[in-house]
C-alpha atoms as a PDB file:
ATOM      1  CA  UNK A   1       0.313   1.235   4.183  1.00  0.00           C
ATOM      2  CA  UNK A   2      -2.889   2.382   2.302  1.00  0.00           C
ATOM      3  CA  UNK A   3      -6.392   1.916   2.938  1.00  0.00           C
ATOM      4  CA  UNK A   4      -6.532  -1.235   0.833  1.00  0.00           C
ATOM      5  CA  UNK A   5      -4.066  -3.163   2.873  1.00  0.00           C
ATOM      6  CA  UNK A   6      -5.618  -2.305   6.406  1.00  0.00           C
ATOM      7  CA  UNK A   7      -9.096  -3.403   4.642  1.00  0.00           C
ATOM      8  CA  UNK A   8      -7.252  -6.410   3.454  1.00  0.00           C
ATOM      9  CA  UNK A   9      -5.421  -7.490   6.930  1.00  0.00           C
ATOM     10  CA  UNK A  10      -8.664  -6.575   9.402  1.00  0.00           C
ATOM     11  CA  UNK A  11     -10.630  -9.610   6.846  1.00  0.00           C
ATOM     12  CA  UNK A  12      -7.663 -11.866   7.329  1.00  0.00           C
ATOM     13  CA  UNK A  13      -8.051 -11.273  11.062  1.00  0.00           C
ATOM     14  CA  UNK A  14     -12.150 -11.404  11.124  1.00  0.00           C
ATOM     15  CA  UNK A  15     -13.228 -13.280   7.589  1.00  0.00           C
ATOM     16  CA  UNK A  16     -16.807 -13.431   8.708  1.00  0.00           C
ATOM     17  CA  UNK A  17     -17.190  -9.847   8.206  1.00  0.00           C
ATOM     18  CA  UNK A  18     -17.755 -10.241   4.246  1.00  0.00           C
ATOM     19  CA  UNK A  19     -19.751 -13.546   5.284  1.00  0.00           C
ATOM     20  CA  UNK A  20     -22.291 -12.222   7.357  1.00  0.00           C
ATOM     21  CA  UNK A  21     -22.561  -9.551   5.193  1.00  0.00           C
ATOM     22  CA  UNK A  22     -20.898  -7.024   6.719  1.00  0.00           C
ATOM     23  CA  UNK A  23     -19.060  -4.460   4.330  1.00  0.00           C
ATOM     24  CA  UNK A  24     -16.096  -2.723   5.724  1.00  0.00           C
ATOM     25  CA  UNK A  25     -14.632   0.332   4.750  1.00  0.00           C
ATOM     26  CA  UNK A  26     -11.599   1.740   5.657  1.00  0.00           C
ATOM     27  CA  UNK A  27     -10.335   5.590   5.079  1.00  0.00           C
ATOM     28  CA  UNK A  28      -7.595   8.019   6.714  1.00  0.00           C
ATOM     29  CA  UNK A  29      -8.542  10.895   8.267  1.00  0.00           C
ATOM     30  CA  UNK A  30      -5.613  13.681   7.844  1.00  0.00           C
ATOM     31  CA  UNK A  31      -7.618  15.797  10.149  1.00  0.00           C
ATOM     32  CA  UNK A  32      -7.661  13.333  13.029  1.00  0.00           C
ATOM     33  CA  UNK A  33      -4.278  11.861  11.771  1.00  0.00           C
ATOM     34  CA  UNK A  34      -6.282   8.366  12.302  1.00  0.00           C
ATOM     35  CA  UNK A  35      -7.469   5.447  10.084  1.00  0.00           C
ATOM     36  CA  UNK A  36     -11.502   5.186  10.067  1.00  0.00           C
ATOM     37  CA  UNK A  37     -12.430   1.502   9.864  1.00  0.00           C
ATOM     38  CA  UNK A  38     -16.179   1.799   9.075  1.00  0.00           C
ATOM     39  CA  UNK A  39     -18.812  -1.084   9.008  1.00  0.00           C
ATOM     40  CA  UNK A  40     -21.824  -1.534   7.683  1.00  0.00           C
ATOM     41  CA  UNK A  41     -24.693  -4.089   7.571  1.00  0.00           C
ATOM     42  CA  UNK A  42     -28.646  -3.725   7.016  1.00  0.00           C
ATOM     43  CA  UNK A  43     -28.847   0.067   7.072  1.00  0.00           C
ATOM     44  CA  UNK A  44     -26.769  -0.100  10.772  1.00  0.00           C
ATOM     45  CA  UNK A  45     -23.153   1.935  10.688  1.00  0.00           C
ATOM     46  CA  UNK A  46     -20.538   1.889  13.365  1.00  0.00           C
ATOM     47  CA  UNK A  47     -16.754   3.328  13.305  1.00  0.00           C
ATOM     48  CA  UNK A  48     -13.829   3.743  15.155  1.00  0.00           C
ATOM     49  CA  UNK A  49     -10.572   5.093  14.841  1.00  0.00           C
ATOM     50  CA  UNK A  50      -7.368   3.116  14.840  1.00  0.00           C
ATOM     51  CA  UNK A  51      -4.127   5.160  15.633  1.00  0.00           C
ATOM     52  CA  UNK A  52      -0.971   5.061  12.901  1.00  0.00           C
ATOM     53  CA  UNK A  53       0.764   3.039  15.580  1.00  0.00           C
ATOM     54  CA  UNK A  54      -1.359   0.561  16.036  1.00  0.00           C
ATOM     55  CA  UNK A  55      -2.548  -0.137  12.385  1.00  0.00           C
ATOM     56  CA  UNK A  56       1.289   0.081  11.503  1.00  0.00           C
ATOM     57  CA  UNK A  57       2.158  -2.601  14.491  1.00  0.00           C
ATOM     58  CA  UNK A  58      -1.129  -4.819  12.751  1.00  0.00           C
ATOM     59  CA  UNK A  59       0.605  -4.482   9.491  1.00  0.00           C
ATOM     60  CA  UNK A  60       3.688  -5.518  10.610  1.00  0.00           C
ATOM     61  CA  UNK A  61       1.893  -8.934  12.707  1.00  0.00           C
ATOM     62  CA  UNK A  62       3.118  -7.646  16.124  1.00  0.00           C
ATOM     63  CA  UNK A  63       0.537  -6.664  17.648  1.00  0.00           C
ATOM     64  CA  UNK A  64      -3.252  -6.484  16.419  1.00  0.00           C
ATOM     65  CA  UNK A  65      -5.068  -6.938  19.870  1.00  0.00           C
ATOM     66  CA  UNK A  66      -6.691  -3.260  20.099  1.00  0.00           C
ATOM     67  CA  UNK A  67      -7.600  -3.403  16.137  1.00  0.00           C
ATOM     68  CA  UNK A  68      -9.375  -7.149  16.945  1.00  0.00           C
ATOM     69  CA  UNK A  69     -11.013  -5.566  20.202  1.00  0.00           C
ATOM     70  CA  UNK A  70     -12.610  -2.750  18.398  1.00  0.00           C
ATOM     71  CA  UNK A  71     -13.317  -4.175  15.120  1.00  0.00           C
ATOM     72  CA  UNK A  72     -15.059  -7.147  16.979  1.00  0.00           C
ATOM     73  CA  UNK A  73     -17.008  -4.855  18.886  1.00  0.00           C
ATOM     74  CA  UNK A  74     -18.147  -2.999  16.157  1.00  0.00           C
ATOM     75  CA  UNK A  75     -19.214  -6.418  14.506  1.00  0.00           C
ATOM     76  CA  UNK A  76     -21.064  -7.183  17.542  1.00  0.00           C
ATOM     77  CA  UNK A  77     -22.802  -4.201  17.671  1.00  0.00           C
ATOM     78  CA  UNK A  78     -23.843  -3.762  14.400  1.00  0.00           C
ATOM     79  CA  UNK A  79     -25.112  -7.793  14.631  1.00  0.00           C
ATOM     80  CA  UNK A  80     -27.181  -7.149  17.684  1.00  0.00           C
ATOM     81  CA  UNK A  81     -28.517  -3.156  16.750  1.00  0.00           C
ATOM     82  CA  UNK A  82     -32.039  -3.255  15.506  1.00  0.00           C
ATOM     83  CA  UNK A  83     -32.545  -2.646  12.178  1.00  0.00           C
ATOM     84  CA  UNK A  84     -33.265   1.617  11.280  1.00  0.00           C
ATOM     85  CA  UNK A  85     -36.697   1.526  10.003  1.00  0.00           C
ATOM     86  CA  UNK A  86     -38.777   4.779   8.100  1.00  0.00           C
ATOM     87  CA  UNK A  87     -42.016   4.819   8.538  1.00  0.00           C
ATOM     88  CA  UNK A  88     -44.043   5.690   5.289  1.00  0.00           C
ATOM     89  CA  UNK A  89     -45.117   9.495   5.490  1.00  0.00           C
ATOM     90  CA  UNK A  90     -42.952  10.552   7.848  1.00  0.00           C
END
């Protein structure tokens, strides 16, 4: 599995991420031996870290329910944070 095909199965599982303008972004981290799913909307970014088991049981369509739980949270959050303003000549 790369990064590619985790991106490509967590918008199978949530399509209204690239709808509602939400771009996602998904790396491994060798240091944390994890997968970063990272997403972004309107200046707001959230991430969490999937395990190699559980992205590999996703992949596989056994089991996706902690990779829906967090990546709909993160959705959630990032639709209900308020928007990160700057203030001119600060």
């Amino acid at each position: 599995m790369n990064s590619q095909e985790l991106c490509e199965k967590i918008r199978q599982l949530y399509p209204d991420i690239g709808a509602c303008a939400i771009d996602l972004n998904v790396r491994y981290d060798q240091e944390k031996k994890a997968w970063v799913v990272k997403l972004e909307k309107d200046g707001k970014e959230l991430e969490t870290y999937l395990e190699d088991e559980e992205a590999n049981a996703c992949m596989l369509g056994r089991q996706c329910i902690s990779l829906g739980i967090q990546v709909s949270q993160l959705a959630t959050d990032l639709k209900e944070r308020p928007a990160t303003r700057q203030t001119e000549g600060v």
